[in-house]
PDB file of N, CA and C in Angstrom:
ATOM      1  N   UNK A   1       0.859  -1.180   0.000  1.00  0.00           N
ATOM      2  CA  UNK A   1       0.000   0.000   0.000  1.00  0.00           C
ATOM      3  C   UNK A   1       0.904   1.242   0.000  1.00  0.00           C
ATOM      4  N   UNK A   2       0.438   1.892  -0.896  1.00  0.00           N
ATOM      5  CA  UNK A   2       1.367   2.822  -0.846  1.00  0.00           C
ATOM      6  C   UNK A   2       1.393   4.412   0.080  1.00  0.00           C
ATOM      7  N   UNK A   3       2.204   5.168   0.593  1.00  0.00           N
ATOM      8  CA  UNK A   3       2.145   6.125   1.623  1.00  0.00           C
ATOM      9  C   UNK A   3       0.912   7.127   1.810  1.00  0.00           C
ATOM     10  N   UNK A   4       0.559   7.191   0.237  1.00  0.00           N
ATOM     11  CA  UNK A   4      -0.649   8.087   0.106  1.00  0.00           C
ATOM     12  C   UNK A   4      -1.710   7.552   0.763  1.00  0.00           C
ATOM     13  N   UNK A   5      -1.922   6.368   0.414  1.00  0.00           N
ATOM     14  CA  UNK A   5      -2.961   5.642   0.892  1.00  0.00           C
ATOM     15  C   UNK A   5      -3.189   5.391   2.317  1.00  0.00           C
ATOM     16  N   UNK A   6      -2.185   5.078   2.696  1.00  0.00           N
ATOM     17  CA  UNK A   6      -1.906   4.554   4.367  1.00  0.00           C
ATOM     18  C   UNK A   6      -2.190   6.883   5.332  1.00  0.00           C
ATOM     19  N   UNK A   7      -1.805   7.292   4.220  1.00  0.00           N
ATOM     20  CA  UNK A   7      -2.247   8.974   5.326  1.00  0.00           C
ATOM     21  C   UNK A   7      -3.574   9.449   4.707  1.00  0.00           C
ATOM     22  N   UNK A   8      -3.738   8.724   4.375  1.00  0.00           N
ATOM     23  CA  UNK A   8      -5.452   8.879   4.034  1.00  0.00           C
ATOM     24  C   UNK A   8      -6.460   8.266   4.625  1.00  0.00           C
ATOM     25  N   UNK A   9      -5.810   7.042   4.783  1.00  0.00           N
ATOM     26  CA  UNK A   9      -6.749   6.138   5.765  1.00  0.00           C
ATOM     27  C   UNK A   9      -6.740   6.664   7.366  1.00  0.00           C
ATOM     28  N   UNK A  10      -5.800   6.605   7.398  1.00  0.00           N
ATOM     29  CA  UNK A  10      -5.135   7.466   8.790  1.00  0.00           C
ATOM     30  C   UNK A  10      -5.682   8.541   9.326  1.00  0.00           C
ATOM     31  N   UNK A  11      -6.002   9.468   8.407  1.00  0.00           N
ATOM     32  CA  UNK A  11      -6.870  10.490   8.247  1.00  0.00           C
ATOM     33  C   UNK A  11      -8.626  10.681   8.758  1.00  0.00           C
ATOM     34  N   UNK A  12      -8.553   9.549   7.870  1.00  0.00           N
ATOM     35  CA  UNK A  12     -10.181   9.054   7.366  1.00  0.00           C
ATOM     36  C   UNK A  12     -10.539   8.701   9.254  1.00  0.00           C
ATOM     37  N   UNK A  13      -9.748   7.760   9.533  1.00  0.00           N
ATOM     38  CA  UNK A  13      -9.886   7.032  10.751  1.00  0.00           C
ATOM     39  C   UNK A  13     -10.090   7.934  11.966  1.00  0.00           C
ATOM     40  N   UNK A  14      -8.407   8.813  11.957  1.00  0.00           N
ATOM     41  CA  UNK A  14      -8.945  10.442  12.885  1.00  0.00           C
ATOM     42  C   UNK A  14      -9.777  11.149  13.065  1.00  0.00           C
ATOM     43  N   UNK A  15     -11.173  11.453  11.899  1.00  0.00           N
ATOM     44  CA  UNK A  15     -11.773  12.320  11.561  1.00  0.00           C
ATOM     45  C   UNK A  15     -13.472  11.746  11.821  1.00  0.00           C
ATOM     46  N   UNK A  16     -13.014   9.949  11.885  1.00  0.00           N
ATOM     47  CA  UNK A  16     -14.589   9.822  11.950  1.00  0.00           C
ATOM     48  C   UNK A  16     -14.412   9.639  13.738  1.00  0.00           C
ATOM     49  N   UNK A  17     -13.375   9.412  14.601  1.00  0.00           N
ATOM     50  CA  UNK A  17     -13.441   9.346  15.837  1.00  0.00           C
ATOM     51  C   UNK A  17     -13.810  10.479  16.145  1.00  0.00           C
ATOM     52  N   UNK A  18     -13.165  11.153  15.468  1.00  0.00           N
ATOM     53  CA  UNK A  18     -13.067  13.046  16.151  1.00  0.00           C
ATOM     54  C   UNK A  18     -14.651  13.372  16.337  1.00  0.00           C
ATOM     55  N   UNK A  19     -15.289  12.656  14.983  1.00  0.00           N
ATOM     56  CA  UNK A  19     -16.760  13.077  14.967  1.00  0.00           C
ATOM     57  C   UNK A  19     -17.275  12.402  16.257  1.00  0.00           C
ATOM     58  N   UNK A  20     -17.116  11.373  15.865  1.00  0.00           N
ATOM     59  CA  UNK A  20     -17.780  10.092  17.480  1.00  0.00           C
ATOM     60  C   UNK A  20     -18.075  11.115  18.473  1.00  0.00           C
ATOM     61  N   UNK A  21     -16.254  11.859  18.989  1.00  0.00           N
ATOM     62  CA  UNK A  21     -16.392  12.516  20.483  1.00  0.00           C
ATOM     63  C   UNK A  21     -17.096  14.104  20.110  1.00  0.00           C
ATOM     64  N   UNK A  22     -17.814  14.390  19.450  1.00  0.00           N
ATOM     65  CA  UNK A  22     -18.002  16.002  19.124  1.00  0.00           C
ATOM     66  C   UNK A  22     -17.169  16.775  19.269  1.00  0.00           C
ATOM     67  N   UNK A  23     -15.936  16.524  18.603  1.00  0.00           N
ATOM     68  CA  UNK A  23     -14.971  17.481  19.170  1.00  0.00           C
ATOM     69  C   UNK A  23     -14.807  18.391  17.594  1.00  0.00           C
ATOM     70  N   UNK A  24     -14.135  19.414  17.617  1.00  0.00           N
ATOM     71  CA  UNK A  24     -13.638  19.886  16.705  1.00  0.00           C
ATOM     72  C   UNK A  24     -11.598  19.848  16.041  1.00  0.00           C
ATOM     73  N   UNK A  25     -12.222  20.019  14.983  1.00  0.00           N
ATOM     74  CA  UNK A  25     -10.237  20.005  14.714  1.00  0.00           C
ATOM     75  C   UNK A  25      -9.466  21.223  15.686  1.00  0.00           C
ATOM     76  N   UNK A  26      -9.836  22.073  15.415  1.00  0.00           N
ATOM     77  CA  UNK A  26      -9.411  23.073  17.041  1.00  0.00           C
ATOM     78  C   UNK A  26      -9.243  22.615  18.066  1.00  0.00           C
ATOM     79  N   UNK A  27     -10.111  21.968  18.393  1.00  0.00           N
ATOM     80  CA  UNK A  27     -10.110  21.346  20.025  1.00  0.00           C
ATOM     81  C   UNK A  27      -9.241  20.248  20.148  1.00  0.00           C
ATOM     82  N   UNK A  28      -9.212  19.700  19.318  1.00  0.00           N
ATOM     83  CA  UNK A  28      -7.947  17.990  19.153  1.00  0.00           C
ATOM     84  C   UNK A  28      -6.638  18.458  18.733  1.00  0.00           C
ATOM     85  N   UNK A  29      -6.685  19.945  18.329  1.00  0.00           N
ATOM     86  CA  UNK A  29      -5.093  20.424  18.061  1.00  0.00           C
ATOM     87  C   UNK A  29      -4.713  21.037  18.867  1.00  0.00           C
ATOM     88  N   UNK A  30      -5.613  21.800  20.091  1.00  0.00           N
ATOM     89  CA  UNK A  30      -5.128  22.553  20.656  1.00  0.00           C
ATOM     90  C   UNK A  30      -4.876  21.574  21.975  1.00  0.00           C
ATOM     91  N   UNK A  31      -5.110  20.446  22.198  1.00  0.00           N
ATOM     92  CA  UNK A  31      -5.394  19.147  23.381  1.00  0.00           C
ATOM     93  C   UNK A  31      -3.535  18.517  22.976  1.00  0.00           C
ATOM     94  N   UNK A  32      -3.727  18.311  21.484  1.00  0.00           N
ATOM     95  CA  UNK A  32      -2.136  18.003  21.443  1.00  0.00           C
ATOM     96  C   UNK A  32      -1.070  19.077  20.777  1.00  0.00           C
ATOM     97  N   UNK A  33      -1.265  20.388  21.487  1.00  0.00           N
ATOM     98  CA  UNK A  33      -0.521  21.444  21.214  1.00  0.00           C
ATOM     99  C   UNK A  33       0.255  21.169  19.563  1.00  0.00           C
ATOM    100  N   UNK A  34      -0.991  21.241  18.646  1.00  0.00           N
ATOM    101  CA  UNK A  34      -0.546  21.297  17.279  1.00  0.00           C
ATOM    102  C   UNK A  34      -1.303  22.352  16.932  1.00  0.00           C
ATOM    103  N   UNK A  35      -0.663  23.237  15.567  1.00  0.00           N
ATOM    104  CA  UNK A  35      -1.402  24.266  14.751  1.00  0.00           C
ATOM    105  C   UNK A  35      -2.937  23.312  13.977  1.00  0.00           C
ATOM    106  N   UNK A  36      -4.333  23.866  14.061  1.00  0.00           N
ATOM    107  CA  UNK A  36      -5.015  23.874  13.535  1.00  0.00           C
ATOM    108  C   UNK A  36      -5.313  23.347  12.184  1.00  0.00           C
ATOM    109  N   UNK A  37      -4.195  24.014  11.052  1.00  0.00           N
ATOM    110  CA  UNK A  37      -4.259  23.725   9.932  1.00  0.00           C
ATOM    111  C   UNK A  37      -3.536  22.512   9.808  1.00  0.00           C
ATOM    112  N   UNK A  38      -2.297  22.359  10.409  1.00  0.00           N
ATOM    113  CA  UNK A  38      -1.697  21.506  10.184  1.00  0.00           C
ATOM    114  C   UNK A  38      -2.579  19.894  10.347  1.00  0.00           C
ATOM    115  N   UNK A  39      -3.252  20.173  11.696  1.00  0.00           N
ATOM    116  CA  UNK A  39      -4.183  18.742  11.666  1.00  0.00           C
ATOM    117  C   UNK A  39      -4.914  18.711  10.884  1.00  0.00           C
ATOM    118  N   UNK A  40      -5.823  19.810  10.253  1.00  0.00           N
ATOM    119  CA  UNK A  40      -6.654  19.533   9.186  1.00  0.00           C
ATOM    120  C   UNK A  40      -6.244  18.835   8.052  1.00  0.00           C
ATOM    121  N   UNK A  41      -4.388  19.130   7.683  1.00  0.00           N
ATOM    122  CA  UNK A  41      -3.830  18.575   6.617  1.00  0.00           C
ATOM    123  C   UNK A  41      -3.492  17.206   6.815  1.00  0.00           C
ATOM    124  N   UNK A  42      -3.631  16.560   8.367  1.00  0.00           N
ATOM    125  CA  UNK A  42      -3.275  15.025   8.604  1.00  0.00           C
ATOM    126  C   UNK A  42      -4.791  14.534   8.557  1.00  0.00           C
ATOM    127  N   UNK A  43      -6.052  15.080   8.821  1.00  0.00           N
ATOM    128  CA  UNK A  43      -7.045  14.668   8.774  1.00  0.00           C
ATOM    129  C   UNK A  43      -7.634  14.157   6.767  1.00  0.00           C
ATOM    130  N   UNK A  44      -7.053  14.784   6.307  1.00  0.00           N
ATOM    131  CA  UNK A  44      -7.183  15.425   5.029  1.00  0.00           C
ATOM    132  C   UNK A  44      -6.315  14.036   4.015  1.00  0.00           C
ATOM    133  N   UNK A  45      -5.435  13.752   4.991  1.00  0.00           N
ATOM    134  CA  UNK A  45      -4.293  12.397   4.382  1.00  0.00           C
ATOM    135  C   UNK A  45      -2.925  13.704   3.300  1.00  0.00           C
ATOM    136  N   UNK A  46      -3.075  14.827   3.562  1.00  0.00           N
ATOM    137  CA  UNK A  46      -2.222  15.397   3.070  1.00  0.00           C
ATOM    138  C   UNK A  46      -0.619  15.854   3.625  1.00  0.00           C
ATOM    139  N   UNK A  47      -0.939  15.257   4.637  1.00  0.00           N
ATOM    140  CA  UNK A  47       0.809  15.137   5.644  1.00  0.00           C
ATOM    141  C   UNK A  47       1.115  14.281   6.093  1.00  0.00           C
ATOM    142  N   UNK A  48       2.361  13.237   6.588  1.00  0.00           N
ATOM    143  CA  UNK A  48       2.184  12.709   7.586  1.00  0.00           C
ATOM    144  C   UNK A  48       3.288  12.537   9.062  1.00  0.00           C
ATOM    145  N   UNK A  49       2.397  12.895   9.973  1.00  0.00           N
ATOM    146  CA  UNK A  49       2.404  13.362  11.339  1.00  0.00           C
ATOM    147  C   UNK A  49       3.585  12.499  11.734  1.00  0.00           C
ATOM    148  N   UNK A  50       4.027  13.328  12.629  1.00  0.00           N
ATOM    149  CA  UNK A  50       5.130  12.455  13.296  1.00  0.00           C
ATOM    150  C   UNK A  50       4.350  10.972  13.958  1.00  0.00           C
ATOM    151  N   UNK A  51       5.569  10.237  14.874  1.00  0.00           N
ATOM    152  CA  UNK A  51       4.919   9.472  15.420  1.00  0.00           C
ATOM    153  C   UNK A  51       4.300   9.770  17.166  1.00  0.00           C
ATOM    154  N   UNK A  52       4.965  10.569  17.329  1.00  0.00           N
ATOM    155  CA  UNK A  52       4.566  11.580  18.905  1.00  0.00           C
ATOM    156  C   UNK A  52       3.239  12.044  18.557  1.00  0.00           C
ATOM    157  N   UNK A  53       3.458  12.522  17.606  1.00  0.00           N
ATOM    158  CA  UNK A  53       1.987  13.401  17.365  1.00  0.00           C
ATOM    159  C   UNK A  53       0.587  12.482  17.355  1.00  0.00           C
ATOM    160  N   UNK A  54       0.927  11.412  16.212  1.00  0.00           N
ATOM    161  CA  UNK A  54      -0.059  10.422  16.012  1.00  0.00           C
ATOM    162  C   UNK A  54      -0.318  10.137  17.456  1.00  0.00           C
ATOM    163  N   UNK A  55       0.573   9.544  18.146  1.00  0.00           N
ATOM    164  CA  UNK A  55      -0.061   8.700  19.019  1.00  0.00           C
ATOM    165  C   UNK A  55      -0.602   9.788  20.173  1.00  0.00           C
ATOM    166  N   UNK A  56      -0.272  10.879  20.318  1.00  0.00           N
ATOM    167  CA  UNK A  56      -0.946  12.222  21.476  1.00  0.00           C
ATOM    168  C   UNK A  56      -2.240  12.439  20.661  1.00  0.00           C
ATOM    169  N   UNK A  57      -2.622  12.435  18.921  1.00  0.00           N
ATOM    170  CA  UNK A  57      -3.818  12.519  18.664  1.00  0.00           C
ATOM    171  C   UNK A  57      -4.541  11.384  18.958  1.00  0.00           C
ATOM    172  N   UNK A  58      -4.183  10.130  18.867  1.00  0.00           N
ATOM    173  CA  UNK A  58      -4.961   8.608  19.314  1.00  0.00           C
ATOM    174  C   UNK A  58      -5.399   8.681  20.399  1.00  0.00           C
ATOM    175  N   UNK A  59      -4.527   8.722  21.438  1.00  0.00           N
ATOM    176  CA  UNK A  59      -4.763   9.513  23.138  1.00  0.00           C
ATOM    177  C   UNK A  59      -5.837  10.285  23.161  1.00  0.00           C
ATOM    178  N   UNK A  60      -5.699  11.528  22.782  1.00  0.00           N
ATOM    179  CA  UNK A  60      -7.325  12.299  22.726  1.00  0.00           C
ATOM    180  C   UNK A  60      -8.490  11.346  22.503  1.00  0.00           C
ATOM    181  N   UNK A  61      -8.627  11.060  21.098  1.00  0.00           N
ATOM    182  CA  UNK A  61      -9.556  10.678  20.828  1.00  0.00           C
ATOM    183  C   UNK A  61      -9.914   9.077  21.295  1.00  0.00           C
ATOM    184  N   UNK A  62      -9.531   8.505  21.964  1.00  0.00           N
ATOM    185  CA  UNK A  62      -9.541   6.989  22.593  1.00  0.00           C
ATOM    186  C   UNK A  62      -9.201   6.318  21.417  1.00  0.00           C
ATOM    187  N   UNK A  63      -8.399   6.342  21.118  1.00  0.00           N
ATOM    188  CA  UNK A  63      -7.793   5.246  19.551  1.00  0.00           C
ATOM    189  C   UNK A  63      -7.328   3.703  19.733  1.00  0.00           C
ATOM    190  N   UNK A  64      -7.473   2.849  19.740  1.00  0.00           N
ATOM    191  CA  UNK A  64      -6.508   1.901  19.955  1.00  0.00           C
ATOM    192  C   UNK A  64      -5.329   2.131  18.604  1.00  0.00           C
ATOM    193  N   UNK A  65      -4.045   2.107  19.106  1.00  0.00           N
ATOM    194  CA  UNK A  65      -3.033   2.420  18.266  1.00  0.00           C
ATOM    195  C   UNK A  65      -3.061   1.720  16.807  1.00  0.00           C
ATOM    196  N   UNK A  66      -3.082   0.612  16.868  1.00  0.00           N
ATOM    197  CA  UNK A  66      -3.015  -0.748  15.619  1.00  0.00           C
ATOM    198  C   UNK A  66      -4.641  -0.258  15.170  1.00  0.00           C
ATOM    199  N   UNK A  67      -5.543   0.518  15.404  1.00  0.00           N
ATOM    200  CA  UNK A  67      -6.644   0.919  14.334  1.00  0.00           C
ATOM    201  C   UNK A  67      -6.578   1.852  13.761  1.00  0.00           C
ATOM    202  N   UNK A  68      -4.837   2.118  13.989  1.00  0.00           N
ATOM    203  CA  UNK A  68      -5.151   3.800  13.049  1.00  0.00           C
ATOM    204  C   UNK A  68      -4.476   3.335  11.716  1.00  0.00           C
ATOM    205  N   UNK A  69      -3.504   1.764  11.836  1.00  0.00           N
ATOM    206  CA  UNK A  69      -3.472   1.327  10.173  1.00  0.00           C
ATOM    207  C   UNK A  69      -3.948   0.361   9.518  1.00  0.00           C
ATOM    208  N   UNK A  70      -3.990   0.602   8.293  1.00  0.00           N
ATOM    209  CA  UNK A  70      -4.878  -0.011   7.792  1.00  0.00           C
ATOM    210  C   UNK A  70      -4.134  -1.876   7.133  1.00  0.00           C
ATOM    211  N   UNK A  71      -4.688  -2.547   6.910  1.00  0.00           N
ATOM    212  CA  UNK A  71      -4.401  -3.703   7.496  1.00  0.00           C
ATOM    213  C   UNK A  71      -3.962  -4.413   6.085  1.00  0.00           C
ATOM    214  N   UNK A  72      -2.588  -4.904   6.482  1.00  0.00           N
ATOM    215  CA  UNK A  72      -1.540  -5.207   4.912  1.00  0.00           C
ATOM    216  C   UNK A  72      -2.429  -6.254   4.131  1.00  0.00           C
ATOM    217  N   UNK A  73      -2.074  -5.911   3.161  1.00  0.00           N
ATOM    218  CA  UNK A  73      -2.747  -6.985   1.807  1.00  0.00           C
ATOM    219  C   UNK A  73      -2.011  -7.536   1.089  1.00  0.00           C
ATOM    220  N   UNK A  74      -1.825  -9.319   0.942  1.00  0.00           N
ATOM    221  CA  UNK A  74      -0.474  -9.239   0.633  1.00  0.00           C
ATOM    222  C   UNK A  74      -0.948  -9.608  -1.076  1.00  0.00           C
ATOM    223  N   UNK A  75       0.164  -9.428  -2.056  1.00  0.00           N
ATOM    224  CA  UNK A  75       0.050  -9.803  -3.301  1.00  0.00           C
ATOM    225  C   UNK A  75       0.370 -10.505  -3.900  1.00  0.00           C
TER     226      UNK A  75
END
């Protein structure tokens, strides 16, 4: 799978928890002292986040770690 794919899913995954807890992208960036836009661009699959970061955004949102990737396919 290639990188695009895997920060998209990643993304996808952040964004429907975020919804779960009613939180806003403000509120989950400012919880793991990140800029605003910048999470919008990891929510978005258009960056990808350190690994500190990921796992302080998983933390917020109750993530289990191993559900934020998406699951190898082999060929």
């Amino acid at each position: 799978m290639s990188i695009k794919k895997v920060t998209k899913y990643v993304g996808s995954e952040l964004k429907e928890a975020r919804f779960a807890m009613r939180l806003t992208q403000a509120e989950v960036a400012e919880k793991v002292d990140a800029d605003t836009n910048y999470y919008a661009k990891i929510e978005r699959g258009e960056v990808v986040p350190s690994l500190t970061l990921l796992i302080a955004v998983a933390d917020v949102l109750n993530i289990d770690y191993p559900t934020l990737l998406p699951k190898r396919t082999k060929k």
